[in-house]
C-alpha atoms as a PDB file:
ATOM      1  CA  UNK A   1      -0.566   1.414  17.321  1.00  0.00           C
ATOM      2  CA  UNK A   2      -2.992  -1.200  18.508  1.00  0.00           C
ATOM      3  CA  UNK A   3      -1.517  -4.602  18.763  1.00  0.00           C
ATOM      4  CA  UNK A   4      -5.115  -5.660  17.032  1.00  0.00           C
ATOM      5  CA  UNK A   5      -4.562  -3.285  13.863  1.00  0.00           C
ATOM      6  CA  UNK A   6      -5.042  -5.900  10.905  1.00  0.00           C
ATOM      7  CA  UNK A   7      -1.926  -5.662   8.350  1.00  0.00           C
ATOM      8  CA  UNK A   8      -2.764  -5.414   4.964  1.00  0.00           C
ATOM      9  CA  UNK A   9      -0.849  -7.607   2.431  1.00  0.00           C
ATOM     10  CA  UNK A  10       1.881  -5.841   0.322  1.00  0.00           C
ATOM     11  CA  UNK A  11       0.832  -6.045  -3.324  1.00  0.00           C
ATOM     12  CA  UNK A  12      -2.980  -5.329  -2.071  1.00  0.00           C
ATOM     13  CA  UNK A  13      -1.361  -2.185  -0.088  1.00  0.00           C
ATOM     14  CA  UNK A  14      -0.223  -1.404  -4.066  1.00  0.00           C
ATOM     15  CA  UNK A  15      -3.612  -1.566  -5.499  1.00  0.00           C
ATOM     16  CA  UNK A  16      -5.176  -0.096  -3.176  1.00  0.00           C
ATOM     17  CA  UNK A  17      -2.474   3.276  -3.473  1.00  0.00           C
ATOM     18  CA  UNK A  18      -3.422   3.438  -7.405  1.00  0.00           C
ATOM     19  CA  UNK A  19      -7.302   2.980  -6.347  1.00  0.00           C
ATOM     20  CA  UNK A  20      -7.289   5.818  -4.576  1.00  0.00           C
ATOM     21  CA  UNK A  21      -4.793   8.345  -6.391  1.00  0.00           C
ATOM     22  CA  UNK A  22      -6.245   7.637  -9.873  1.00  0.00           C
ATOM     23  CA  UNK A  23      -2.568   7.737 -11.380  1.00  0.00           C
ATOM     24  CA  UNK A  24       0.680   7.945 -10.055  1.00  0.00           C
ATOM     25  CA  UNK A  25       4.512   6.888 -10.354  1.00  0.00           C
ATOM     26  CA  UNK A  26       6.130   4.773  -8.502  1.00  0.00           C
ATOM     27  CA  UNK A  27       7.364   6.874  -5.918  1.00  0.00           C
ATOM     28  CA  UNK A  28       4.270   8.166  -4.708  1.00  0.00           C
ATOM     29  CA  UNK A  29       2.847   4.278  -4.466  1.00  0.00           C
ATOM     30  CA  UNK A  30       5.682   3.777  -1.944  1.00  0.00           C
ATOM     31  CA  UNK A  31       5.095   6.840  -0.075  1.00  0.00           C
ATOM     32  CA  UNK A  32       1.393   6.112   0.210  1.00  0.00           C
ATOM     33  CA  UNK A  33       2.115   2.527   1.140  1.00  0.00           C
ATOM     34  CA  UNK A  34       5.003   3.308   3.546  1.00  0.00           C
ATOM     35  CA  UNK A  35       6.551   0.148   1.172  1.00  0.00           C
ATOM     36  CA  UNK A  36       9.793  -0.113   0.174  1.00  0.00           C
ATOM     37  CA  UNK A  37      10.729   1.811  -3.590  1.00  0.00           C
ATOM     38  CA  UNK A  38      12.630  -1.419  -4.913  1.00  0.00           C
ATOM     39  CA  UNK A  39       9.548  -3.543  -3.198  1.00  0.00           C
ATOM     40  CA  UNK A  40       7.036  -1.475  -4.697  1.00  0.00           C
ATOM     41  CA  UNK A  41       8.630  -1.332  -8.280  1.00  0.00           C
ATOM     42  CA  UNK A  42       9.012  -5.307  -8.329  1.00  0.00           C
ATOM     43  CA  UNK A  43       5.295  -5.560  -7.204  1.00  0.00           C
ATOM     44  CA  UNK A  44       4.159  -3.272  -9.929  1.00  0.00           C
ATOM     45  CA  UNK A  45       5.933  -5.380 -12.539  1.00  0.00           C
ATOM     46  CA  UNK A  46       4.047  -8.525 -11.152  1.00  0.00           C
ATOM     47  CA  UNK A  47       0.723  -6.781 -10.969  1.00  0.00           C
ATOM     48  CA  UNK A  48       1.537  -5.598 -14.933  1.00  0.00           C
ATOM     49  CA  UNK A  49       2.598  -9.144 -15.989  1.00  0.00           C
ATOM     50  CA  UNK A  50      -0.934  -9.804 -14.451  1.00  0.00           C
ATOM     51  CA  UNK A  51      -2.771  -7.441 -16.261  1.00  0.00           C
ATOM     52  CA  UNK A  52      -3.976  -5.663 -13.200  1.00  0.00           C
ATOM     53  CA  UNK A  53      -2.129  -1.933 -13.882  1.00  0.00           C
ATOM     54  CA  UNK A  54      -0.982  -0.351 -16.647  1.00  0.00           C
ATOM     55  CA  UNK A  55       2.156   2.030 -17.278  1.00  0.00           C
ATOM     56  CA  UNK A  56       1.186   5.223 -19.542  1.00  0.00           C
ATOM     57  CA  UNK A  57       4.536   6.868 -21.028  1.00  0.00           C
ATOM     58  CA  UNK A  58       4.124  10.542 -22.537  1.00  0.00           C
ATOM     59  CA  UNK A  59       4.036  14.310 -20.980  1.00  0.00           C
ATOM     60  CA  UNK A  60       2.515  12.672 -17.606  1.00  0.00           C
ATOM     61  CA  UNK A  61       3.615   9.318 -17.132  1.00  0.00           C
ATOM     62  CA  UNK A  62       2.396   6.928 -14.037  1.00  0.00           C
ATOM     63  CA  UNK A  63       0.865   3.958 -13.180  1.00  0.00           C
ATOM     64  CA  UNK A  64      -3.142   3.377 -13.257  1.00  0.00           C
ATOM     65  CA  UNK A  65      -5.351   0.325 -12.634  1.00  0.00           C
ATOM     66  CA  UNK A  66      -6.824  -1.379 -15.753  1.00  0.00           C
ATOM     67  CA  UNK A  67     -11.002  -2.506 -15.343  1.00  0.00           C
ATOM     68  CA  UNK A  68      -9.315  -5.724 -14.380  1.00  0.00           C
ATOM     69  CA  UNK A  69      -7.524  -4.347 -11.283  1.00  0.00           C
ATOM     70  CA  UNK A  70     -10.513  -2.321 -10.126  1.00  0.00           C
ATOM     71  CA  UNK A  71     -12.490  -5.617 -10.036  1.00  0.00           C
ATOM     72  CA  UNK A  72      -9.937  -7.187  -8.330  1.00  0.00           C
ATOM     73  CA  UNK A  73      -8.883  -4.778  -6.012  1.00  0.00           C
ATOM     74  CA  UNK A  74     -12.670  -4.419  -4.565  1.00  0.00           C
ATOM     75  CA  UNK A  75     -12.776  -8.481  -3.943  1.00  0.00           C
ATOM     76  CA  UNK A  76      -9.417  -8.491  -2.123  1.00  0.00           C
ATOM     77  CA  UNK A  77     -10.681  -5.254  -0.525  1.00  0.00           C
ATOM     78  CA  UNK A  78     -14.149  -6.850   0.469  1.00  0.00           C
ATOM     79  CA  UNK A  79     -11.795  -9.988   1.483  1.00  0.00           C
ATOM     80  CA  UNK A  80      -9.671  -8.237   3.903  1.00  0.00           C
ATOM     81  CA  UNK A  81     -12.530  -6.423   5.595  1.00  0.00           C
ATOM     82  CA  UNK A  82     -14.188  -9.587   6.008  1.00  0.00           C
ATOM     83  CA  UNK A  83     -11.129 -11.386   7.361  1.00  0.00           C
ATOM     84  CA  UNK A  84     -10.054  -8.196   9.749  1.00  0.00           C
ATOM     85  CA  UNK A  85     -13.643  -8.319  11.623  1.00  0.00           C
ATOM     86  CA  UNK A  86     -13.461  -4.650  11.452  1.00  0.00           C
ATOM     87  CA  UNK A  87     -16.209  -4.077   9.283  1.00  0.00           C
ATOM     88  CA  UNK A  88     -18.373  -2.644  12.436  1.00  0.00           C
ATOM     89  CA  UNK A  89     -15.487  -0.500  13.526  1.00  0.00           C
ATOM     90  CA  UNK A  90     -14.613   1.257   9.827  1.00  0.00           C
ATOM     91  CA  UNK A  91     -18.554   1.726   9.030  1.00  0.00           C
ATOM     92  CA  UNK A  92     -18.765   3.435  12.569  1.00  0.00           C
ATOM     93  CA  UNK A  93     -16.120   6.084  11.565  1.00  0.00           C
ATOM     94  CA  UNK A  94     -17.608   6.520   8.316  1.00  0.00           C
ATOM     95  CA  UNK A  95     -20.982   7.587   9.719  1.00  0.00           C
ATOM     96  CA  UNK A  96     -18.935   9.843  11.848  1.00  0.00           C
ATOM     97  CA  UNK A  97     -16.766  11.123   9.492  1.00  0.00           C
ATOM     98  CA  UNK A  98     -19.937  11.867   7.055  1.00  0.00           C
ATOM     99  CA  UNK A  99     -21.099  14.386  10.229  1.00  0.00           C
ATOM    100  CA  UNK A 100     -18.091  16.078  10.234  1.00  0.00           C
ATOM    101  CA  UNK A 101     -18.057  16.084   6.248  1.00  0.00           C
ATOM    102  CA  UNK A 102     -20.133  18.786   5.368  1.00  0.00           C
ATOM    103  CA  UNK A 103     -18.640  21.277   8.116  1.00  0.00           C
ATOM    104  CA  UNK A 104     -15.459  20.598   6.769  1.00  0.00           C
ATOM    105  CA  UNK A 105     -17.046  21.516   2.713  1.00  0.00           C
ATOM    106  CA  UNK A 106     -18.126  24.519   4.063  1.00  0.00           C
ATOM    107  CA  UNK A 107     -14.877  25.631   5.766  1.00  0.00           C
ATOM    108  CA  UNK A 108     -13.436  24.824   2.560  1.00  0.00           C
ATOM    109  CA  UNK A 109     -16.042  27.098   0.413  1.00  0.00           C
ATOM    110  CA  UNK A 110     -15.236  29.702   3.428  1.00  0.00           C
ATOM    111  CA  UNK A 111     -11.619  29.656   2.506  1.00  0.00           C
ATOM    112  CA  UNK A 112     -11.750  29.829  -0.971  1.00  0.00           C
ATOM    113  CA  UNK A 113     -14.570  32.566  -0.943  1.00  0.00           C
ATOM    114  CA  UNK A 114     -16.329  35.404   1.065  1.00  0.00           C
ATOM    115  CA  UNK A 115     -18.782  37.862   1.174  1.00  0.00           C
ATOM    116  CA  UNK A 116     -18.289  41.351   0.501  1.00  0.00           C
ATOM    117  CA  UNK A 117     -21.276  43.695   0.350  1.00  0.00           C
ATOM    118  CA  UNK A 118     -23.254  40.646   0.024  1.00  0.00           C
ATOM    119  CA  UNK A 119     -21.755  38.675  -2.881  1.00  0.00           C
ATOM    120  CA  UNK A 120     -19.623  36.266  -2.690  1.00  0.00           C
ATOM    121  CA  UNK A 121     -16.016  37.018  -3.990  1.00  0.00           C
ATOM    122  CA  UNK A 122     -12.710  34.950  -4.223  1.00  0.00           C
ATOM    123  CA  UNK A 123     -10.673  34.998  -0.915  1.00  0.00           C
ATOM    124  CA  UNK A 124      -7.452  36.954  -1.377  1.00  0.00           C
ATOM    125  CA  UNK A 125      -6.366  36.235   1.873  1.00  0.00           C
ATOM    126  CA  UNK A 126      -5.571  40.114   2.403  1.00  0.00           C
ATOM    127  CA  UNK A 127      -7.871  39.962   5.748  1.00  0.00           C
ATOM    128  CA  UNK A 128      -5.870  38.413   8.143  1.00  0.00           C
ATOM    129  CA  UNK A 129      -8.929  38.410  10.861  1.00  0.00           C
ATOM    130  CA  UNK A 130     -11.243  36.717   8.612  1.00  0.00           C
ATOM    131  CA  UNK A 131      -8.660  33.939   7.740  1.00  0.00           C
ATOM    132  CA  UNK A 132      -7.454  33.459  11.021  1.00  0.00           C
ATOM    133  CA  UNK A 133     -11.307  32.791  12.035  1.00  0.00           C
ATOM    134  CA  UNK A 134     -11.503  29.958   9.114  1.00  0.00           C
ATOM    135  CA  UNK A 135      -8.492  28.775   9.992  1.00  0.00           C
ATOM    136  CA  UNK A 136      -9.958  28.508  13.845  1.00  0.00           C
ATOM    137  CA  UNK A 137     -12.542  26.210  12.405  1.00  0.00           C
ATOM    138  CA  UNK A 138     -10.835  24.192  10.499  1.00  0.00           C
ATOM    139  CA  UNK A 139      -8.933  23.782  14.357  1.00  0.00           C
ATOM    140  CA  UNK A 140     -12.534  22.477  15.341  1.00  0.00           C
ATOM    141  CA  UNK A 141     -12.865  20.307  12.721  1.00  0.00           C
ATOM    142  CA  UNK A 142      -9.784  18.675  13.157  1.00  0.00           C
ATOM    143  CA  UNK A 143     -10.463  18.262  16.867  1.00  0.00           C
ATOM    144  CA  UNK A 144     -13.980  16.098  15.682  1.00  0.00           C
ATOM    145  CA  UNK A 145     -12.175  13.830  13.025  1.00  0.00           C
ATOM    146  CA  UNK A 146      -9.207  12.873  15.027  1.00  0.00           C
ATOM    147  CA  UNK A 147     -11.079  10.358  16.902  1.00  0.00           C
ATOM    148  CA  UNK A 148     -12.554   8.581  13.540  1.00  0.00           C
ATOM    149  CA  UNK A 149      -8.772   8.547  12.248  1.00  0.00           C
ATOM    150  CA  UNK A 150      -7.657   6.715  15.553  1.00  0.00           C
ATOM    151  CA  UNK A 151     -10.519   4.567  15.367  1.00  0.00           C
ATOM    152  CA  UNK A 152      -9.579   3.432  11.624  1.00  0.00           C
ATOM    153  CA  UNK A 153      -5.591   3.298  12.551  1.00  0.00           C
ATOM    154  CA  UNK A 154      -6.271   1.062  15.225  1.00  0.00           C
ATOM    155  CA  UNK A 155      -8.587  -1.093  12.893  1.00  0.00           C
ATOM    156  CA  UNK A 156      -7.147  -1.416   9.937  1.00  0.00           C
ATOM    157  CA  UNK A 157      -2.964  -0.620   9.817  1.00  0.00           C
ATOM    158  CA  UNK A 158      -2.935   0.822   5.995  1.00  0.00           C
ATOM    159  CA  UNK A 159      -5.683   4.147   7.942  1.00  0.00           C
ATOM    160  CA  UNK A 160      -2.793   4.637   9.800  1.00  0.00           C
ATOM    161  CA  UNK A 161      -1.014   7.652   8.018  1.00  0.00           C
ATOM    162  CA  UNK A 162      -3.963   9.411   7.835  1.00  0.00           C
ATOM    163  CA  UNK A 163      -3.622  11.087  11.524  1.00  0.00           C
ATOM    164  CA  UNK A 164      -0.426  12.560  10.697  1.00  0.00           C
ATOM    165  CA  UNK A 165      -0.880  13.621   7.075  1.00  0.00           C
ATOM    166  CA  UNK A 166      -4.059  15.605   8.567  1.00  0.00           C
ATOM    167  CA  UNK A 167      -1.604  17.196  11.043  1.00  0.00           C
ATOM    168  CA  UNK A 168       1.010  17.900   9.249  1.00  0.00           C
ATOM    169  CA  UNK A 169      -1.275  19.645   6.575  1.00  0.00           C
ATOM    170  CA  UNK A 170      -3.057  21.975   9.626  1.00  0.00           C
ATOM    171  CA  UNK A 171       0.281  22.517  11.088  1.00  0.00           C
ATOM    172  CA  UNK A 172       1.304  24.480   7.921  1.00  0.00           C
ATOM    173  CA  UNK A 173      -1.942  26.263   7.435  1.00  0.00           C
ATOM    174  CA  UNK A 174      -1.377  27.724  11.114  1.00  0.00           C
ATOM    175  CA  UNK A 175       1.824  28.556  10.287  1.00  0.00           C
ATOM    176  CA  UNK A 176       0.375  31.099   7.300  1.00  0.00           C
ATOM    177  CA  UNK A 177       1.098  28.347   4.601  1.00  0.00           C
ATOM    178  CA  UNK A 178      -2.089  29.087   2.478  1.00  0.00           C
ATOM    179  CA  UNK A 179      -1.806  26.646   0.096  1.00  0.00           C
ATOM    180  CA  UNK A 180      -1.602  23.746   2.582  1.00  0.00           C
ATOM    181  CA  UNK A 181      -5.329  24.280   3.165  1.00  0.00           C
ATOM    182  CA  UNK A 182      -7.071  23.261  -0.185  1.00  0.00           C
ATOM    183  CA  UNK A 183      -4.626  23.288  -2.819  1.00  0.00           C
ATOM    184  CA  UNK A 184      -5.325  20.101  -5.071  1.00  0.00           C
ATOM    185  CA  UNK A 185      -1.886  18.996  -6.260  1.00  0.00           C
ATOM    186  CA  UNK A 186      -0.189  18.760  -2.873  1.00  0.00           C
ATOM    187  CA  UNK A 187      -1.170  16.564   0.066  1.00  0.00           C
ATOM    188  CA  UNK A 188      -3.336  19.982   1.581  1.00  0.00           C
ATOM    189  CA  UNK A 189      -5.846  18.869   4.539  1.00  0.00           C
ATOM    190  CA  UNK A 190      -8.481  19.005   2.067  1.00  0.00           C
ATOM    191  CA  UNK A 191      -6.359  16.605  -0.451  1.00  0.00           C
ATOM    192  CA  UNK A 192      -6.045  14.407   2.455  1.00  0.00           C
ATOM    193  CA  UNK A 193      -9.980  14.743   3.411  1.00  0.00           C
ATOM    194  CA  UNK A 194     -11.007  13.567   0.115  1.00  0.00           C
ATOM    195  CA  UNK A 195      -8.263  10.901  -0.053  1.00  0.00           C
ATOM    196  CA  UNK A 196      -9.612   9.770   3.190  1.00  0.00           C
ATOM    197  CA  UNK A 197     -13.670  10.139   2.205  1.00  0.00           C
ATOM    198  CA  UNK A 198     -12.794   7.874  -0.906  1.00  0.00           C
ATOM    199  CA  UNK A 199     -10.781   5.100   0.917  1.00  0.00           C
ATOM    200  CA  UNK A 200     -14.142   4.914   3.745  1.00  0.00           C
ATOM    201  CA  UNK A 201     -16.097   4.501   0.277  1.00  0.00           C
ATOM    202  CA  UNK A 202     -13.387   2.317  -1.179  1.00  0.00           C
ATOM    203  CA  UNK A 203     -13.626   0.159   1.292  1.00  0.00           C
ATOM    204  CA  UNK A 204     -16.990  -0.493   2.412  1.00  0.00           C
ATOM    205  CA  UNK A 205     -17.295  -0.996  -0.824  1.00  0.00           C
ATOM    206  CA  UNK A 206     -19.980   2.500  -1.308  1.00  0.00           C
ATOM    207  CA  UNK A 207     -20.189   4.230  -4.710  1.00  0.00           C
ATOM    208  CA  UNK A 208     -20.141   7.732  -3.874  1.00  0.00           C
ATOM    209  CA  UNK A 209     -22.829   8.495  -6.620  1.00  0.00           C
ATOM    210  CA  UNK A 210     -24.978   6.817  -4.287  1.00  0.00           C
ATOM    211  CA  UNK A 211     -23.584   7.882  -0.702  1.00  0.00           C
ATOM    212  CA  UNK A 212     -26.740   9.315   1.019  1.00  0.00           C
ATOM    213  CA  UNK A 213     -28.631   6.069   0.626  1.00  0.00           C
ATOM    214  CA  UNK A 214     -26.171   4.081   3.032  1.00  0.00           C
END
Protein backbone atom coordinates (compact mmCIF):
# COMPACT_ATOMS: atom_id res chain seq x y z
CA UNK A 1 0.00 0.00 0.00
CA UNK A 2 1.25 3.41 -0.95
CA UNK A 3 2.42 5.44 1.94
CA UNK A 4 0.35 8.41 -0.05
CA UNK A 5 -3.09 6.36 -0.03
CA UNK A 6 -5.51 9.03 1.64
CA UNK A 7 -7.51 7.34 4.72
CA UNK A 8 -10.97 7.84 4.73
CA UNK A 9 -12.66 8.83 8.06
CA UNK A 10 -14.59 6.03 9.92
CA UNK A 11 -18.25 7.04 10.06
CA UNK A 12 -17.82 8.42 6.25
CA UNK A 13 -16.25 4.76 5.48
CA UNK A 14 -20.05 3.79 7.00
CA UNK A 15 -21.97 5.88 4.65
CA UNK A 16 -20.28 5.32 2.04
CA UNK A 17 -20.78 1.06 2.61
CA UNK A 18 -24.76 1.73 2.71
CA UNK A 19 -24.30 4.14 -0.51
CA UNK A 20 -23.15 1.63 -2.39
CA UNK A 21 -24.98 -1.70 -1.18
CA UNK A 22 -28.45 -0.06 -1.15
CA UNK A 23 -29.31 -2.02 2.20
CA UNK A 24 -27.52 -4.06 4.44
CA UNK A 25 -26.96 -5.24 8.20
CA UNK A 26 -24.49 -4.49 10.16
CA UNK A 27 -22.20 -7.11 9.46
CA UNK A 28 -21.80 -6.60 5.96
CA UNK A 29 -21.04 -2.60 6.72
CA UNK A 30 -18.03 -3.91 8.68
CA UNK A 31 -16.92 -6.29 6.17
CA UNK A 32 -17.13 -3.70 3.43
CA UNK A 33 -15.40 -1.16 5.63
CA UNK A 34 -12.75 -3.56 7.01
CA UNK A 35 -14.16 -1.58 10.49
CA UNK A 36 -14.53 -3.05 13.54
CA UNK A 37 -18.39 -4.88 14.25
CA UNK A 38 -18.71 -3.11 17.79
CA UNK A 39 -17.16 0.21 15.92
CA UNK A 40 -19.43 -0.04 13.17
CA UNK A 41 -22.65 -0.75 15.29
CA UNK A 42 -21.86 2.37 17.65
CA UNK A 43 -21.34 4.51 14.44
CA UNK A 44 -24.62 3.42 13.01
CA UNK A 45 -26.43 4.42 16.19
CA UNK A 46 -24.78 7.97 15.91
CA UNK A 47 -25.51 8.30 12.23
CA UNK A 48 -29.43 7.17 13.28
CA UNK A 49 -29.58 9.64 16.22
CA UNK A 50 -28.55 11.99 13.28
CA UNK A 51 -31.08 11.15 11.00
CA UNK A 52 -28.67 10.08 8.35
CA UNK A 53 -29.75 6.01 8.12
CA UNK A 54 -32.54 4.28 8.94
CA UNK A 55 -33.09 0.63 10.46
CA UNK A 56 -36.07 -1.34 8.59
CA UNK A 57 -37.27 -4.42 10.87
CA UNK A 58 -39.51 -7.16 9.02
CA UNK A 59 -38.76 -10.38 6.63
CA UNK A 60 -35.44 -8.44 5.39
CA UNK A 61 -34.14 -6.27 7.89
CA UNK A 62 -30.88 -3.84 7.35
CA UNK A 63 -29.73 -0.59 7.40
CA UNK A 64 -30.36 2.08 4.42
CA UNK A 65 -29.53 5.78 4.01
CA UNK A 66 -32.45 8.24 4.44
CA UNK A 67 -32.54 11.42 1.48
CA UNK A 68 -30.69 13.12 4.27
CA UNK A 69 -27.67 10.76 4.28
CA UNK A 70 -27.45 10.61 0.50
CA UNK A 71 -27.05 14.43 0.53
CA UNK A 72 -24.66 14.23 3.02
CA UNK A 73 -22.72 11.46 2.08
CA UNK A 74 -22.03 13.11 -1.58
CA UNK A 75 -20.65 16.52 0.26
CA UNK A 76 -18.32 14.56 2.58
CA UNK A 77 -17.63 12.42 -0.51
CA UNK A 78 -16.93 15.56 -2.79
CA UNK A 79 -14.94 16.83 0.50
CA UNK A 80 -12.59 14.03 0.76
CA UNK A 81 -11.79 13.94 -2.94
CA UNK A 82 -11.05 17.45 -2.79
CA UNK A 83 -8.88 17.20 0.32
CA UNK A 84 -7.02 13.76 -1.02
CA UNK A 85 -5.78 15.67 -4.37
CA UNK A 86 -6.64 12.52 -6.06
CA UNK A 87 -9.31 13.70 -8.08
CA UNK A 88 -6.91 13.43 -11.37
CA UNK A 89 -5.79 9.99 -10.36
CA UNK A 90 -9.56 8.33 -9.63
CA UNK A 91 -11.08 10.13 -12.92
CA UNK A 92 -8.04 8.55 -14.84
CA UNK A 93 -9.08 4.98 -13.77
CA UNK A 94 -12.56 5.67 -14.42
CA UNK A 95 -11.98 6.50 -18.08
CA UNK A 96 -10.02 3.34 -18.08
CA UNK A 97 -12.18 1.27 -16.37
CA UNK A 98 -15.21 2.55 -18.76
CA UNK A 99 -12.84 0.84 -21.79
CA UNK A 100 -12.66 -2.21 -20.18
CA UNK A 101 -16.51 -1.93 -19.17
CA UNK A 102 -18.24 -3.00 -22.05
CA UNK A 103 -15.82 -6.10 -22.77
CA UNK A 104 -16.46 -7.16 -19.47
CA UNK A 105 -20.82 -6.76 -20.25
CA UNK A 106 -20.29 -8.78 -23.01
CA UNK A 107 -18.32 -11.61 -21.32
CA UNK A 108 -21.01 -11.47 -18.93
CA UNK A 109 -23.97 -11.80 -21.71
CA UNK A 110 -21.43 -14.64 -23.12
CA UNK A 111 -21.71 -16.50 -19.90
CA UNK A 112 -25.12 -16.31 -19.24
CA UNK A 113 -26.11 -17.07 -22.96
CA UNK A 114 -25.02 -18.64 -26.36
CA UNK A 115 -25.81 -19.37 -29.66
CA UNK A 116 -27.06 -22.50 -30.88
CA UNK A 117 -28.17 -22.83 -34.50
CA UNK A 118 -28.21 -19.18 -34.48
CA UNK A 119 -30.38 -18.13 -31.53
CA UNK A 120 -29.37 -17.28 -28.59
CA UNK A 121 -30.17 -19.77 -25.68
CA UNK A 122 -29.43 -19.82 -21.84
CA UNK A 123 -25.90 -21.22 -21.01
CA UNK A 124 -26.20 -24.57 -19.25
CA UNK A 125 -22.73 -24.80 -18.79
CA UNK A 126 -22.85 -28.52 -20.25
CA UNK A 127 -19.97 -27.40 -22.89
CA UNK A 128 -17.02 -27.37 -21.04
CA UNK A 129 -14.91 -25.91 -24.22
CA UNK A 130 -17.13 -23.07 -24.71
CA UNK A 131 -17.00 -22.08 -20.95
CA UNK A 132 -13.53 -22.58 -20.52
CA UNK A 133 -13.07 -20.01 -23.60
CA UNK A 134 -15.36 -17.31 -21.59
CA UNK A 135 -13.78 -18.02 -18.72
CA UNK A 136 -10.25 -17.30 -20.74
CA UNK A 137 -11.62 -13.86 -21.33
CA UNK A 138 -12.78 -12.96 -18.43
CA UNK A 139 -8.66 -13.94 -17.60
CA UNK A 140 -8.05 -10.97 -20.14
CA UNK A 141 -10.21 -8.77 -18.66
CA UNK A 142 -8.96 -9.12 -15.39
CA UNK A 143 -5.40 -8.68 -16.66
CA UNK A 144 -6.71 -4.87 -18.15
CA UNK A 145 -8.53 -3.76 -14.85
CA UNK A 146 -5.91 -4.72 -12.41
CA UNK A 147 -3.92 -1.74 -13.13
CA UNK A 148 -7.07 0.80 -12.60
CA UNK A 149 -7.68 -1.13 -9.15
CA UNK A 150 -3.94 -0.45 -8.11
CA UNK A 151 -4.17 2.92 -9.32
CA UNK A 152 -7.41 3.64 -7.04
CA UNK A 153 -5.82 1.51 -3.92
CA UNK A 154 -2.91 3.55 -4.00
CA UNK A 155 -5.13 6.79 -4.23
CA UNK A 156 -7.68 6.50 -2.15
CA UNK A 157 -7.25 3.57 0.92
CA UNK A 158 -11.22 2.64 1.15
CA UNK A 159 -10.46 1.20 -3.30
CA UNK A 160 -8.27 -0.92 -1.63
CA UNK A 161 -10.29 -4.27 -1.27
CA UNK A 162 -11.30 -4.13 -4.55
CA UNK A 163 -8.01 -5.99 -6.04
CA UNK A 164 -8.56 -8.90 -3.96
CA UNK A 165 -12.35 -9.26 -3.98
CA UNK A 166 -11.83 -9.31 -7.98
CA UNK A 167 -9.34 -12.16 -7.38
CA UNK A 168 -10.77 -14.03 -5.15
CA UNK A 169 -14.08 -14.05 -7.26
CA UNK A 170 -11.89 -15.26 -10.68
CA UNK A 171 -10.02 -17.64 -8.57
CA UNK A 172 -13.30 -19.59 -7.95
CA UNK A 173 -14.66 -19.29 -11.41
CA UNK A 174 -11.30 -21.09 -12.60
CA UNK A 175 -11.72 -23.46 -10.19
CA UNK A 176 -15.35 -24.58 -11.95
CA UNK A 177 -17.30 -22.46 -9.28
CA UNK A 178 -20.03 -21.19 -11.76
CA UNK A 179 -21.80 -19.12 -9.69
CA UNK A 180 -18.80 -17.00 -8.65
CA UNK A 181 -18.96 -15.46 -12.13
CA UNK A 182 -22.29 -13.41 -12.22
CA UNK A 183 -24.43 -14.56 -9.57
CA UNK A 184 -26.10 -11.35 -7.96
CA UNK A 185 -26.46 -12.20 -4.27
CA UNK A 186 -22.85 -13.18 -3.59
CA UNK A 187 -19.75 -11.03 -4.00
CA UNK A 188 -19.32 -12.83 -7.90
CA UNK A 189 -16.66 -10.76 -10.13
CA UNK A 190 -19.52 -9.26 -11.75
CA UNK A 191 -21.12 -8.21 -8.16
CA UNK A 192 -17.83 -6.76 -7.49
CA UNK A 193 -17.63 -4.98 -11.14
CA UNK A 194 -20.76 -3.19 -10.57
CA UNK A 195 -19.94 -2.44 -6.90
CA UNK A 196 -16.81 -1.01 -8.24
CA UNK A 197 -18.51 0.96 -11.52
CA UNK A 198 -20.93 2.62 -8.87
CA UNK A 199 -18.28 3.71 -6.25
CA UNK A 200 -16.08 5.47 -9.61
CA UNK A 201 -19.67 7.14 -10.16
CA UNK A 202 -20.20 7.61 -6.45
CA UNK A 203 -17.43 9.36 -6.15
CA UNK A 204 -16.78 11.64 -8.86
CA UNK A 205 -19.86 12.47 -8.06
CA UNK A 206 -21.46 11.05 -11.94
CA UNK A 207 -25.12 9.97 -12.15
CA UNK A 208 -25.00 6.95 -14.11
CA UNK A 209 -28.25 7.98 -16.04
CA UNK A 210 -26.03 10.37 -17.52
CA UNK A 211 -22.54 8.45 -17.81
CA UNK A 212 -21.68 8.84 -21.56
CA UNK A 213 -21.74 12.61 -21.36
CA UNK A 214 -18.62 12.75 -18.91
Amino acid sequence: MSPVAHLSEPSFLVLHALRLKGFAEADVVASCTRLDDDDVAKRLDELAGEGLVLRREGRVSGWSLTPDGRARHAALSAEELAASAQRDVVDSAYRRFLEVNADMLGVCTAWQLRDVDGSQTINDHSDADYDAGVVQQLLGIHDRVRPVTADLRDALHRFAPYGDRLRSALEKVVDGQHEWFTKPVIDSYHTVWFELHEDLLSTLGIERASEGAH
